[in-house]
PDB file of N, CA and C in Angstrom:
ATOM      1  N   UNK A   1     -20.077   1.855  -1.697  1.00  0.00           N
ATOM      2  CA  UNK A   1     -20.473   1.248  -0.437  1.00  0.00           C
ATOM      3  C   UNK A   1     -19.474   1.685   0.635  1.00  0.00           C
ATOM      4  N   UNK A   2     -19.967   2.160   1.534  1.00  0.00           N
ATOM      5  CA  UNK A   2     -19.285   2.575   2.992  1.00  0.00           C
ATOM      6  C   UNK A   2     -18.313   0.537   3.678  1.00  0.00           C
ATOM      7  N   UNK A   3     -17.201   1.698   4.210  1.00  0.00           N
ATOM      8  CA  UNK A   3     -16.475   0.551   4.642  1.00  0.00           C
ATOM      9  C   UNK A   3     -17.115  -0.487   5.221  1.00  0.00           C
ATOM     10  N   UNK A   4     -18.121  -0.282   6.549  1.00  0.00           N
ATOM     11  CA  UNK A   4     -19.016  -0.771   7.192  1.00  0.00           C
ATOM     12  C   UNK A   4     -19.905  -1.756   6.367  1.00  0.00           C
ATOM     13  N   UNK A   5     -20.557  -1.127   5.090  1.00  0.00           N
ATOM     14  CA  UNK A   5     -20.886  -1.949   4.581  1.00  0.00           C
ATOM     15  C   UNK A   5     -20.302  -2.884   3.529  1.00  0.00           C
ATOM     16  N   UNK A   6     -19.270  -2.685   3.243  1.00  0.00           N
ATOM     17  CA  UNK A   6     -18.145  -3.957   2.372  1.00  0.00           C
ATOM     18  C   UNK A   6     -18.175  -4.556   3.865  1.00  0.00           C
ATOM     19  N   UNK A   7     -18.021  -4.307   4.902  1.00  0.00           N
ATOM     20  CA  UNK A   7     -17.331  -5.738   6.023  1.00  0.00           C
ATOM     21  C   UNK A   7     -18.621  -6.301   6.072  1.00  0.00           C
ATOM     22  N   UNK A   8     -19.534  -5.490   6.271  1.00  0.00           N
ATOM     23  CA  UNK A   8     -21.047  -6.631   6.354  1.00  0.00           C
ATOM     24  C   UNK A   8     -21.212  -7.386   5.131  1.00  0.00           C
ATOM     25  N   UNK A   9     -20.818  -6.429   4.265  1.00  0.00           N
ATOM     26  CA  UNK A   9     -21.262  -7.546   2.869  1.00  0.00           C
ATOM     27  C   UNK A   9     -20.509  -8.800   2.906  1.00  0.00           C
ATOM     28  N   UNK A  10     -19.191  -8.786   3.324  1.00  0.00           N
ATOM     29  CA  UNK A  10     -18.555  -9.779   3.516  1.00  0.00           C
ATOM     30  C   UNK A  10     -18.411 -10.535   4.509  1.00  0.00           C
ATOM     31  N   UNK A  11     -18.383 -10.365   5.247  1.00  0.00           N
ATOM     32  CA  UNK A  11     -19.450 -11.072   6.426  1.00  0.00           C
ATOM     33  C   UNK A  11     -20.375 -12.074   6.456  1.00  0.00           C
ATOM     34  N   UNK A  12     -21.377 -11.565   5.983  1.00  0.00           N
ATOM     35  CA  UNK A  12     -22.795 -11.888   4.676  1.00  0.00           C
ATOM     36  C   UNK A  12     -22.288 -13.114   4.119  1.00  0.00           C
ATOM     37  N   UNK A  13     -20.821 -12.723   3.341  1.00  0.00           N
ATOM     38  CA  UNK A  13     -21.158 -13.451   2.049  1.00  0.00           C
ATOM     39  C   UNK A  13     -20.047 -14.888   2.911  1.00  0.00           C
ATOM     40  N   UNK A  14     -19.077 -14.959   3.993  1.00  0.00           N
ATOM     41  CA  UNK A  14     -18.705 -15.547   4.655  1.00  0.00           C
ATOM     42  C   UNK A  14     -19.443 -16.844   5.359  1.00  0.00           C
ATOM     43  N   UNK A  15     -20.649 -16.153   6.194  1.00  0.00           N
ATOM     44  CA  UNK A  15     -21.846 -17.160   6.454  1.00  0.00           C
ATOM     45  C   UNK A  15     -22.470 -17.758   5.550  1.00  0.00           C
ATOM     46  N   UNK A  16     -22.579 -17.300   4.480  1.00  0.00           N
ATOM     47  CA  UNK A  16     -23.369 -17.719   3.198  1.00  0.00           C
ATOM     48  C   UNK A  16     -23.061 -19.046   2.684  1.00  0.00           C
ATOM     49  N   UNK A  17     -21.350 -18.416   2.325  1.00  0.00           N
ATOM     50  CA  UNK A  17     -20.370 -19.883   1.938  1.00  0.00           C
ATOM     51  C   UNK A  17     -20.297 -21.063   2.991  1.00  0.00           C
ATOM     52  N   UNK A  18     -20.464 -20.443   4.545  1.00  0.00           N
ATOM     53  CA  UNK A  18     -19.939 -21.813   5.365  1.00  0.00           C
ATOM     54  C   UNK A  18     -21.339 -22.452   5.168  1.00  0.00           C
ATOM     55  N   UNK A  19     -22.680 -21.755   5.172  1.00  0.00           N
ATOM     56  CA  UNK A  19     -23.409 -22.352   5.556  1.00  0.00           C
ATOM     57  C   UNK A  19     -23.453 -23.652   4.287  1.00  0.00           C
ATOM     58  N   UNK A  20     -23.797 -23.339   2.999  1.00  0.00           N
ATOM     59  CA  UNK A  20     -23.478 -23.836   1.496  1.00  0.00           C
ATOM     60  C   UNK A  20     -22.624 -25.176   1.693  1.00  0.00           C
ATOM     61  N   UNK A  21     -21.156 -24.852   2.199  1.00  0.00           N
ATOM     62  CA  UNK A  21     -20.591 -25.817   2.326  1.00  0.00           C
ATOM     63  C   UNK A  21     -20.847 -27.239   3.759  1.00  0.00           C
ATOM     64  N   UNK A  22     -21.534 -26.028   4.569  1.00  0.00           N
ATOM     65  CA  UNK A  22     -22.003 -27.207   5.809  1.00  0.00           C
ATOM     66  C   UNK A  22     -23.234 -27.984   5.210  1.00  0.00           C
ATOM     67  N   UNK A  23     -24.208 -27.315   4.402  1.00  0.00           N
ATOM     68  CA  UNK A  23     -24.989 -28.436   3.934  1.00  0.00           C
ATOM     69  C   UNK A  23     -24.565 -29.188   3.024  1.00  0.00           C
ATOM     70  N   UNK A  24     -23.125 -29.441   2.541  1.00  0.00           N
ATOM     71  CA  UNK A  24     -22.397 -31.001   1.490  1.00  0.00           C
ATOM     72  C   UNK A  24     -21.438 -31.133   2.613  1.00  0.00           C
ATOM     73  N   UNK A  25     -21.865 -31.254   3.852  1.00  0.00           N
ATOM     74  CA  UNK A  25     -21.628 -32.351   4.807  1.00  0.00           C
ATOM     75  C   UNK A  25     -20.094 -31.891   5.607  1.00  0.00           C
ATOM     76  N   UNK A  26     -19.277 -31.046   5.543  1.00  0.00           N
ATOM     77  CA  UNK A  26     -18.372 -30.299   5.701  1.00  0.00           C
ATOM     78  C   UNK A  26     -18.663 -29.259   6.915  1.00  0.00           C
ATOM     79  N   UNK A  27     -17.842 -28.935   7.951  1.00  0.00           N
ATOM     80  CA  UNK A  27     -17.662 -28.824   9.100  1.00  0.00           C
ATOM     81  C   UNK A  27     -16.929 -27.691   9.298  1.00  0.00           C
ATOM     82  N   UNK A  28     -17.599 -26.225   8.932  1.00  0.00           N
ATOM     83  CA  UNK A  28     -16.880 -24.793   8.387  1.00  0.00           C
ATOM     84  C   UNK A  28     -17.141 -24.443   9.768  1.00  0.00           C
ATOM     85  N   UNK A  29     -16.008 -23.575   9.918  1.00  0.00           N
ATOM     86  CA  UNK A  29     -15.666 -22.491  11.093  1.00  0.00           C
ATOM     87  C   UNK A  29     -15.342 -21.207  10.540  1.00  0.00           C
ATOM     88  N   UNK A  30     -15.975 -20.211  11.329  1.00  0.00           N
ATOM     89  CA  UNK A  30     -15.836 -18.788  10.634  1.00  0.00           C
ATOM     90  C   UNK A  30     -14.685 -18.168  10.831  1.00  0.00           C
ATOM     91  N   UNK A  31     -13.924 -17.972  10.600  1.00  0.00           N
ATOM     92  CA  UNK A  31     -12.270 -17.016  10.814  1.00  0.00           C
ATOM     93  C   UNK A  31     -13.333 -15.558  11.288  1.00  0.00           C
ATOM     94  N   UNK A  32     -14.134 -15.079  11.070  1.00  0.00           N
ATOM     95  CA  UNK A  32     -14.681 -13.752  11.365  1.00  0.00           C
ATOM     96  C   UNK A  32     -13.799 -12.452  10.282  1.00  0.00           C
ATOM     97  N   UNK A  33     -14.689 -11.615   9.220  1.00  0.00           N
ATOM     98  CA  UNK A  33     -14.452 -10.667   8.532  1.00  0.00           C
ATOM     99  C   UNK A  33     -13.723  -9.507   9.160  1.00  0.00           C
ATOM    100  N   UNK A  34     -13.902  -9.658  10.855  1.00  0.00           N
ATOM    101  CA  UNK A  34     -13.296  -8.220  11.561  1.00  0.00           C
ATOM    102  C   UNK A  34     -12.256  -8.640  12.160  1.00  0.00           C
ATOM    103  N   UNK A  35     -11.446  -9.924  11.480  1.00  0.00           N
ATOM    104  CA  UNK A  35     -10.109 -10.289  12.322  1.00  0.00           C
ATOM    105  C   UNK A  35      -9.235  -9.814  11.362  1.00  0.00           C
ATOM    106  N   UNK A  36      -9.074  -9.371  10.347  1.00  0.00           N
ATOM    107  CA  UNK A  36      -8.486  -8.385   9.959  1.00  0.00           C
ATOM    108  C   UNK A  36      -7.385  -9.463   9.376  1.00  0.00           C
ATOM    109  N   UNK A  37      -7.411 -10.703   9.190  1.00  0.00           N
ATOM    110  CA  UNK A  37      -6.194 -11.457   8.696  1.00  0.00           C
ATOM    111  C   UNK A  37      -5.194 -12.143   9.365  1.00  0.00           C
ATOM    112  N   UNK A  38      -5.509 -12.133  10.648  1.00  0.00           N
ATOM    113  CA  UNK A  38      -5.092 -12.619  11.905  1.00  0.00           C
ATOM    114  C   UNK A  38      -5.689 -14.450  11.686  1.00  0.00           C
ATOM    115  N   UNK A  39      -6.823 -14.612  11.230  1.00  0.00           N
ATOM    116  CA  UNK A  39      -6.864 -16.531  10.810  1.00  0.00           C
ATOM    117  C   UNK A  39      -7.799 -16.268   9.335  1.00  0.00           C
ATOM    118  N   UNK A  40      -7.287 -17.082   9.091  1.00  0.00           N
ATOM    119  CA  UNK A  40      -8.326 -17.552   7.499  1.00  0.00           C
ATOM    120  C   UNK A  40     -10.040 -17.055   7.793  1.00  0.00           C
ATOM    121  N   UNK A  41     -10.519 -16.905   6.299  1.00  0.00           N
ATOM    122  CA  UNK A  41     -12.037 -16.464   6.503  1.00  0.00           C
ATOM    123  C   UNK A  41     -12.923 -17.552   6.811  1.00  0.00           C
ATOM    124  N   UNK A  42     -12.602 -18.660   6.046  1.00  0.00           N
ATOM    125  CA  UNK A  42     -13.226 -19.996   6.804  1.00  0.00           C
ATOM    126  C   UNK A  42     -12.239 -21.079   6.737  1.00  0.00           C
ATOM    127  N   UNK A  43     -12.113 -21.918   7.876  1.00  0.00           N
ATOM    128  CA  UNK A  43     -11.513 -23.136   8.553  1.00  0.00           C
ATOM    129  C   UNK A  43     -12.545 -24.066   8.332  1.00  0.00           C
ATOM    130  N   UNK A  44     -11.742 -25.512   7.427  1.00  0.00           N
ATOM    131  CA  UNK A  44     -13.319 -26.496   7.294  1.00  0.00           C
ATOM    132  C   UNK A  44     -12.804 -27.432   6.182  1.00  0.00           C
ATOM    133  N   UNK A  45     -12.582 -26.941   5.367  1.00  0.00           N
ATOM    134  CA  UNK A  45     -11.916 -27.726   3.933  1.00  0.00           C
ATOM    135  C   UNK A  45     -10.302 -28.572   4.002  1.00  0.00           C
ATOM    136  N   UNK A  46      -9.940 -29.668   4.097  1.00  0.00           N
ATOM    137  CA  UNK A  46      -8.854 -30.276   4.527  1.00  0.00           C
ATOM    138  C   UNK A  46      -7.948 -29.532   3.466  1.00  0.00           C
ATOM    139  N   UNK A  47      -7.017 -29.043   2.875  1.00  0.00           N
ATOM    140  CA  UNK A  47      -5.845 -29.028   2.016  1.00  0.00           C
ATOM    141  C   UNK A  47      -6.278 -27.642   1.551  1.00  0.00           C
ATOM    142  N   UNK A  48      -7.508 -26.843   1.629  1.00  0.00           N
ATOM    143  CA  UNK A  48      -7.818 -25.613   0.663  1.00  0.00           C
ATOM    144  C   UNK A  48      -7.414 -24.701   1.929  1.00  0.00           C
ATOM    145  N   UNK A  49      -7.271 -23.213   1.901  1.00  0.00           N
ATOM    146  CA  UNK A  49      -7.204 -22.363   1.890  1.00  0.00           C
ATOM    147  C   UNK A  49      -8.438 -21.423   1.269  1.00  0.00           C
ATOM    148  N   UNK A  50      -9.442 -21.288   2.006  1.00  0.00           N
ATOM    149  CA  UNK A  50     -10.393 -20.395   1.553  1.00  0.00           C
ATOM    150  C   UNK A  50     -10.211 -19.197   1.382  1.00  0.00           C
ATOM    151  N   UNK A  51     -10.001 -18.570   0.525  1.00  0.00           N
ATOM    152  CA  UNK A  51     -10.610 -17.079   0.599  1.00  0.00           C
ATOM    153  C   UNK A  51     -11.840 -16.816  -0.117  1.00  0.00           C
ATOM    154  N   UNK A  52     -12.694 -16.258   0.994  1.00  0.00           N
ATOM    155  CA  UNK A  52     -13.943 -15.648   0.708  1.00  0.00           C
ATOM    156  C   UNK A  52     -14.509 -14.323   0.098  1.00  0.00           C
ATOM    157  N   UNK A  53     -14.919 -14.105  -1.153  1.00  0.00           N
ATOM    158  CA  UNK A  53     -14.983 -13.093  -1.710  1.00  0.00           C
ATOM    159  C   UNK A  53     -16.203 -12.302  -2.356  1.00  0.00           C
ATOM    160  N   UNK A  54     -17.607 -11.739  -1.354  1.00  0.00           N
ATOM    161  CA  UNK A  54     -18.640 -11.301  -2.079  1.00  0.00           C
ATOM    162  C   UNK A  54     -18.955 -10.060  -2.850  1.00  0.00           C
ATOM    163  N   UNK A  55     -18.255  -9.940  -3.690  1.00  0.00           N
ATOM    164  CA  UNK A  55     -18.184  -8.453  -4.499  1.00  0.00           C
ATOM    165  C   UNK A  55     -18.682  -8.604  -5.859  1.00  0.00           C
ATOM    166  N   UNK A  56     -19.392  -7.055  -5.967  1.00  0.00           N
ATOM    167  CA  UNK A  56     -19.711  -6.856  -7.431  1.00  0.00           C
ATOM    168  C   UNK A  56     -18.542  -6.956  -8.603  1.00  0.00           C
ATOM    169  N   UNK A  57     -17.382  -6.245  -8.239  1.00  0.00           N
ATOM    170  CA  UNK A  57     -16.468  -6.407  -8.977  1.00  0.00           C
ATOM    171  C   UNK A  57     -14.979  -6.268  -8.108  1.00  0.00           C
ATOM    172  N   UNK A  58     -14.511  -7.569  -8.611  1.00  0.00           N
ATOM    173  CA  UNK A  58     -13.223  -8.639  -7.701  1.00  0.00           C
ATOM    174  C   UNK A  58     -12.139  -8.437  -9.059  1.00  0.00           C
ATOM    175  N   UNK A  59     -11.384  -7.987  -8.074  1.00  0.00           N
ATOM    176  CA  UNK A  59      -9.634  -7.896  -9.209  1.00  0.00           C
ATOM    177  C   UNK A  59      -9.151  -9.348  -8.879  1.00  0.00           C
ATOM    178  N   UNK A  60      -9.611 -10.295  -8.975  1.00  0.00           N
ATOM    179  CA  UNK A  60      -9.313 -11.741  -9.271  1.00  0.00           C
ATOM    180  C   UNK A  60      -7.742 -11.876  -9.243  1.00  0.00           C
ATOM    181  N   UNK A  61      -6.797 -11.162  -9.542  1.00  0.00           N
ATOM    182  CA  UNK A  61      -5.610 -11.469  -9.139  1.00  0.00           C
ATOM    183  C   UNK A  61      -4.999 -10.884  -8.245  1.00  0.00           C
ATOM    184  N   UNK A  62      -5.492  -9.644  -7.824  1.00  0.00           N
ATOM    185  CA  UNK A  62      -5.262  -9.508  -6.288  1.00  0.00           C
ATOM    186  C   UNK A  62      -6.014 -10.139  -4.952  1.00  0.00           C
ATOM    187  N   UNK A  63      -7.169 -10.906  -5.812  1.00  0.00           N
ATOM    188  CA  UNK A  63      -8.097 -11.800  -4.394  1.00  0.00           C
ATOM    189  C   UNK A  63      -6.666 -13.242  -4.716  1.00  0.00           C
ATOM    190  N   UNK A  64      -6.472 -13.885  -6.046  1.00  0.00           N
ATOM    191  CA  UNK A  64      -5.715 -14.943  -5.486  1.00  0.00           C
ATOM    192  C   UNK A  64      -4.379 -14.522  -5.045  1.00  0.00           C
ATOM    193  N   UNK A  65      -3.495 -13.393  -5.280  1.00  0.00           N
ATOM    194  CA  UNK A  65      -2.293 -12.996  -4.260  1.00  0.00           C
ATOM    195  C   UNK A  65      -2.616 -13.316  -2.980  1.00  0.00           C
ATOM    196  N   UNK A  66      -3.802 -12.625  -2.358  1.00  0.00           N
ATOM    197  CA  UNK A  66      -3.765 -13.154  -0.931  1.00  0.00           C
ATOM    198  C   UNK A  66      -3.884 -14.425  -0.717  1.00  0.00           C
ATOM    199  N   UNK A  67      -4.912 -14.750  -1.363  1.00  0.00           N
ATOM    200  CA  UNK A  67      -4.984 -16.337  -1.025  1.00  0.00           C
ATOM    201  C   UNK A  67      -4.030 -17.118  -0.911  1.00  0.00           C
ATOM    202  N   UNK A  68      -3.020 -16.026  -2.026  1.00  0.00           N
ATOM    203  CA  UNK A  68      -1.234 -17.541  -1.981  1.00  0.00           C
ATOM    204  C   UNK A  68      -0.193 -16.936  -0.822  1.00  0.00           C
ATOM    205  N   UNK A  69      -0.470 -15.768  -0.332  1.00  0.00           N
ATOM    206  CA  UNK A  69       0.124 -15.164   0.880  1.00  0.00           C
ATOM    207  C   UNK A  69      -0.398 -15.549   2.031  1.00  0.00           C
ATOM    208  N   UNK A  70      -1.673 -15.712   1.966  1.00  0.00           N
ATOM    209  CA  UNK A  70      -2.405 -16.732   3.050  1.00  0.00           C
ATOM    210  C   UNK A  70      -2.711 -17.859   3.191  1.00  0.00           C
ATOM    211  N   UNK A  71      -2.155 -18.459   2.233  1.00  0.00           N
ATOM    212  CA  UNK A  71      -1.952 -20.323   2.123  1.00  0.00           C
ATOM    213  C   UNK A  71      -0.466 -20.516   2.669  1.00  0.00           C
ATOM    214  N   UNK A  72       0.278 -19.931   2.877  1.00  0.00           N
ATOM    215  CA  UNK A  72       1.715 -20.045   2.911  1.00  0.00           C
ATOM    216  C   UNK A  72       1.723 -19.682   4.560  1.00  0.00           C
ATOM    217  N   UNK A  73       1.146 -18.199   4.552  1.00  0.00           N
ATOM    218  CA  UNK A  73       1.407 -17.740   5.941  1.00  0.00           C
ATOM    219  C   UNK A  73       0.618 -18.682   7.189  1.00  0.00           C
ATOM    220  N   UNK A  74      -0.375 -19.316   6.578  1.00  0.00           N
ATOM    221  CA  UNK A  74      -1.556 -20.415   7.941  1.00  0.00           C
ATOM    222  C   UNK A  74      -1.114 -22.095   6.967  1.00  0.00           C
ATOM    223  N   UNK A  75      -0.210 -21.791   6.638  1.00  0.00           N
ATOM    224  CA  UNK A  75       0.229 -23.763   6.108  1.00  0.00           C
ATOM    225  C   UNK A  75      -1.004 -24.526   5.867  1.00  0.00           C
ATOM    226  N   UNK A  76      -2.643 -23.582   5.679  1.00  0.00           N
ATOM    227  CA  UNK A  76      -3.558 -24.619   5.757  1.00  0.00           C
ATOM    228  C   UNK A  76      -4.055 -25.216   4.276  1.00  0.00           C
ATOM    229  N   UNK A  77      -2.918 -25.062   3.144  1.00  0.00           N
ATOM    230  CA  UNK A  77      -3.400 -25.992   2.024  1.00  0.00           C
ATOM    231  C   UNK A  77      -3.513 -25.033   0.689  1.00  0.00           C
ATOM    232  N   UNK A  78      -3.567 -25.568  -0.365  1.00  0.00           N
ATOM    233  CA  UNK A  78      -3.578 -24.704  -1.665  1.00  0.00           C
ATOM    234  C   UNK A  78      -4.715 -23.569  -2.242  1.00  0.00           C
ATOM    235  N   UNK A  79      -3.934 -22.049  -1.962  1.00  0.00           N
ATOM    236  CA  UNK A  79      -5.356 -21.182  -2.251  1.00  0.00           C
ATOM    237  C   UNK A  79      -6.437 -21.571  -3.103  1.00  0.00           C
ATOM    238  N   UNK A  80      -7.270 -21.157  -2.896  1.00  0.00           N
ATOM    239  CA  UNK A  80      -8.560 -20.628  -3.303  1.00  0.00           C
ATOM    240  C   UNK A  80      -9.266 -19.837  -2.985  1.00  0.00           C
ATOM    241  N   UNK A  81      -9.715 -19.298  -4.313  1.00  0.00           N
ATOM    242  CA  UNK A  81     -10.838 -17.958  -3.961  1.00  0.00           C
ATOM    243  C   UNK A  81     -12.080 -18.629  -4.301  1.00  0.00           C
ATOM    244  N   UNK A  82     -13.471 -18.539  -3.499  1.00  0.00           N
ATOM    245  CA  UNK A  82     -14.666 -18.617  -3.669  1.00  0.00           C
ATOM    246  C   UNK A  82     -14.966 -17.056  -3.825  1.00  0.00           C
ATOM    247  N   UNK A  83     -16.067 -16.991  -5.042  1.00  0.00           N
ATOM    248  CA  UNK A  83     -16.707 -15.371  -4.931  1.00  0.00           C
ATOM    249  C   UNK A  83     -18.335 -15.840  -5.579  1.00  0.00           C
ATOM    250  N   UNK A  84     -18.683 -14.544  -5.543  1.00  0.00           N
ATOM    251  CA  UNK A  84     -19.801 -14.477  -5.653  1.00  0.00           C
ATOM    252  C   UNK A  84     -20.148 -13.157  -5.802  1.00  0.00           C
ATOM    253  N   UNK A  85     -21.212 -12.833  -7.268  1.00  0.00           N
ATOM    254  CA  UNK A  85     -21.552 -11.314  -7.015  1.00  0.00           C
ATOM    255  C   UNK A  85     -22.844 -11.409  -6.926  1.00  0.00           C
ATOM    256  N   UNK A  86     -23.864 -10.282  -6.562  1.00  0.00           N
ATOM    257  CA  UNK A  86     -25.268 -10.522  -6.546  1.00  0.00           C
ATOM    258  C   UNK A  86     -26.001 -11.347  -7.869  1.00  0.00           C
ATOM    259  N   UNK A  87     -27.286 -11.943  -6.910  1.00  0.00           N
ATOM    260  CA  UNK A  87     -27.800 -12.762  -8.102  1.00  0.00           C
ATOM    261  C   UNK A  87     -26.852 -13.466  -8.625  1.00  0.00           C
ATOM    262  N   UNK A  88     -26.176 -14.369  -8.739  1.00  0.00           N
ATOM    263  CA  UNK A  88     -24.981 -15.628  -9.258  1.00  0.00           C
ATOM    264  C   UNK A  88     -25.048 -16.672  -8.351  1.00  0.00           C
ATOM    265  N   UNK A  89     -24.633 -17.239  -8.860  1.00  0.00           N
ATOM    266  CA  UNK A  89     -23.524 -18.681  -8.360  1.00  0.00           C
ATOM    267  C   UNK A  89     -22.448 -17.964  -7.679  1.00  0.00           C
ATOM    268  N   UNK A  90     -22.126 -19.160  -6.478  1.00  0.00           N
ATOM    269  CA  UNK A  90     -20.532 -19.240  -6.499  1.00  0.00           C
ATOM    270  C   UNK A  90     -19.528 -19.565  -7.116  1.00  0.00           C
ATOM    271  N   UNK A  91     -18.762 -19.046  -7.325  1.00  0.00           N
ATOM    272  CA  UNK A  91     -17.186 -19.964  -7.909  1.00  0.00           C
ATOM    273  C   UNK A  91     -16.063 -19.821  -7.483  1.00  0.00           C
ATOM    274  N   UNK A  92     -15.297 -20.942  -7.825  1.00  0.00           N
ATOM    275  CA  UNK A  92     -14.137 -21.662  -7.395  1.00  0.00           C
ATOM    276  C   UNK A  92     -13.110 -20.735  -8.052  1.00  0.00           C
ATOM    277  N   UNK A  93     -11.971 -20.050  -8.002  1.00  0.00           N
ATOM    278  CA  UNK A  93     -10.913 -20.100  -8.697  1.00  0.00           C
ATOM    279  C   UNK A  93      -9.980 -20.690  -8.034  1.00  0.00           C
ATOM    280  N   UNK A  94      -9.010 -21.544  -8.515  1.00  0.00           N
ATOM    281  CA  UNK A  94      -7.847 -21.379  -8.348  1.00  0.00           C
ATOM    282  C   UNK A  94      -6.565 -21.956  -8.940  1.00  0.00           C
ATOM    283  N   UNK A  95      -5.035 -22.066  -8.499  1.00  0.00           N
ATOM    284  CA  UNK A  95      -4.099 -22.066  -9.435  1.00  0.00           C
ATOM    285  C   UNK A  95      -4.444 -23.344 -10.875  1.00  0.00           C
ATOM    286  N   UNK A  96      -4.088 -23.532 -11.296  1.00  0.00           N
ATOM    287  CA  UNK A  96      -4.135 -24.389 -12.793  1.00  0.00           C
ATOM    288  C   UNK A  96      -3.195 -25.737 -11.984  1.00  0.00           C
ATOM    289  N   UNK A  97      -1.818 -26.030 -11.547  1.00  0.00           N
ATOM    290  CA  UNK A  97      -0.942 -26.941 -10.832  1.00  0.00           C
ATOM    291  C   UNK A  97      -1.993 -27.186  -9.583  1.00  0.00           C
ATOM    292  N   UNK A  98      -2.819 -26.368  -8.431  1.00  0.00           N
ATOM    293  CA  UNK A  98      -3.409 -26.930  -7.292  1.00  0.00           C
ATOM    294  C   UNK A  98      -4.477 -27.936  -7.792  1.00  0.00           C
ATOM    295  N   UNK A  99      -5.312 -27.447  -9.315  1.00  0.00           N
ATOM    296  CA  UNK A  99      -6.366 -27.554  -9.750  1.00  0.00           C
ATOM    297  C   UNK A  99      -6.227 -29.062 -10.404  1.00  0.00           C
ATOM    298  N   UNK A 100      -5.246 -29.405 -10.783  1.00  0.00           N
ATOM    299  CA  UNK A 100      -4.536 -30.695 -11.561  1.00  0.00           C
ATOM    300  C   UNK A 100      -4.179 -31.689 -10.366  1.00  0.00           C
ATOM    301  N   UNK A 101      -3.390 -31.050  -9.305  1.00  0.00           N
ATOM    302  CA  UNK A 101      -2.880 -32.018  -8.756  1.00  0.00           C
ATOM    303  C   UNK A 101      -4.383 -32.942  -7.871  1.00  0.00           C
ATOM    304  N   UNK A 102      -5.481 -31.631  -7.438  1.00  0.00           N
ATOM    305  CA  UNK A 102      -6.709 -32.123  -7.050  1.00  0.00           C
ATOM    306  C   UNK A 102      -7.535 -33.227  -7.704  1.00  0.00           C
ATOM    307  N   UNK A 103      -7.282 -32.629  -8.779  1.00  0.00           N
ATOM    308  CA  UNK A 103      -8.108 -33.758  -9.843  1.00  0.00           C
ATOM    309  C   UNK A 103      -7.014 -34.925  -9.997  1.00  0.00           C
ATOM    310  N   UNK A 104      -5.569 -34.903 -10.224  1.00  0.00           N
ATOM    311  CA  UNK A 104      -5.191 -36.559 -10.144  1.00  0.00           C
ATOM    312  C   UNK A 104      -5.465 -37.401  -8.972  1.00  0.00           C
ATOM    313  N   UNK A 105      -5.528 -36.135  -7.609  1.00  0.00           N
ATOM    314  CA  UNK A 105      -5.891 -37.053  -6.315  1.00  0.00           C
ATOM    315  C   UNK A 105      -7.424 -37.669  -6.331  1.00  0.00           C
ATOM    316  N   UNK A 106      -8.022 -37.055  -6.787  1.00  0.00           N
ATOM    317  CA  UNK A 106     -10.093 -37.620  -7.182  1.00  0.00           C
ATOM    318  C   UNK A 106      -9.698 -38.872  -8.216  1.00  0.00           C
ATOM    319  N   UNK A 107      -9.334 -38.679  -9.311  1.00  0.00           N
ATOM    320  CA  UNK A 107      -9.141 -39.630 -10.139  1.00  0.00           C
ATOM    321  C   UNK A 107      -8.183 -40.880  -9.885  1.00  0.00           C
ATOM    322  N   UNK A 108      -7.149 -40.709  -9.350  1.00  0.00           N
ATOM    323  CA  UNK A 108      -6.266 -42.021  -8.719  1.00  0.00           C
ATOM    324  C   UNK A 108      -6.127 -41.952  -7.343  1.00  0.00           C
ATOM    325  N   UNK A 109      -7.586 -42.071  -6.524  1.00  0.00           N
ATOM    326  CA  UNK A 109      -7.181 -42.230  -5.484  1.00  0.00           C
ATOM    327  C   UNK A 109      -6.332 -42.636  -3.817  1.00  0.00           C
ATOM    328  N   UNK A 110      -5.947 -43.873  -4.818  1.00  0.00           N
ATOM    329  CA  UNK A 110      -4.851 -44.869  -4.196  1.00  0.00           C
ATOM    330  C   UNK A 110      -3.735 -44.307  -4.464  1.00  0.00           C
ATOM    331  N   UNK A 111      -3.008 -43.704  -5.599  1.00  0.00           N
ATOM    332  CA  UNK A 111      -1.936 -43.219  -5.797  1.00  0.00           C
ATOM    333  C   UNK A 111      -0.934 -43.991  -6.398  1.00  0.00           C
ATOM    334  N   UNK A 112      -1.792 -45.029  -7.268  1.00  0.00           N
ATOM    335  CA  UNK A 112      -1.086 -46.128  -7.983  1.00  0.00           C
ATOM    336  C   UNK A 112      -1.485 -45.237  -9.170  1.00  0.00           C
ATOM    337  N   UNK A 113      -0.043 -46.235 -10.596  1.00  0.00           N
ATOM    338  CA  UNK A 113       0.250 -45.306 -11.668  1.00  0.00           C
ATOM    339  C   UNK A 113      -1.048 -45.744 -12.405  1.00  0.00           C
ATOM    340  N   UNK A 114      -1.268 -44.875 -13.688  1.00  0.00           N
ATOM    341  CA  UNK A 114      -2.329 -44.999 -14.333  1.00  0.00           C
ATOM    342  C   UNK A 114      -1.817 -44.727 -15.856  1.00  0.00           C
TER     343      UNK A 114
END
């Protein structure tokens, strides 16, 4: 695929995710695919760090490097990669410690011991 078309594909797959996440009630803003890394791919999720990823085939640990270089560099919350390849689902990756500490915050919401 021509460069042009990886940025459209991702692009594509950018609107795809905000839209997905604006219909479970969530309030996504597009960072835009041609800002080159200048703001996050989508703004919307309180504590996550999106990175957006629509590829046939994703080196999964160089999509979450950025994500943890770009959770750090925009302070906006613990990476994650969303991807997606044709025909699929989306999915979630991310660290195993972000992924735990998320789930004790769902499960003890108050923050009393358990």
């Amino acid at each position: 695929m021509s460069s042009a078309g990886s940025q459209r594909k991702g692009a594509d797959g950018e609107r795809e995710l905000a839209s997905l996440l604006t219909r479970y009630g969530y309030t996504i803003e597009r960072g835009g695919s041609l800002s080159y890394g200048t703001i996050p791919d989508l703004i919307g999720l309180p504590g996550i760090h999106i990175e957006c990823k629509r590829v046939e085939r994703l080196n999964l640990r160089k999509a979450m490097d950025q994500a943890i270089r770009d959770s750090v560099r925009f302070g906006d919350g613990s990476p994650v990669v969303f991807h997606r390849q044709n025909r699929q689902e989306w999915l979630v990756t991310m660290r195993f410690a972000d992924w735990i500490n998320l789930y004790k915050a769902v499960r003890n919401p108050r923050g009393t011991a358990k």
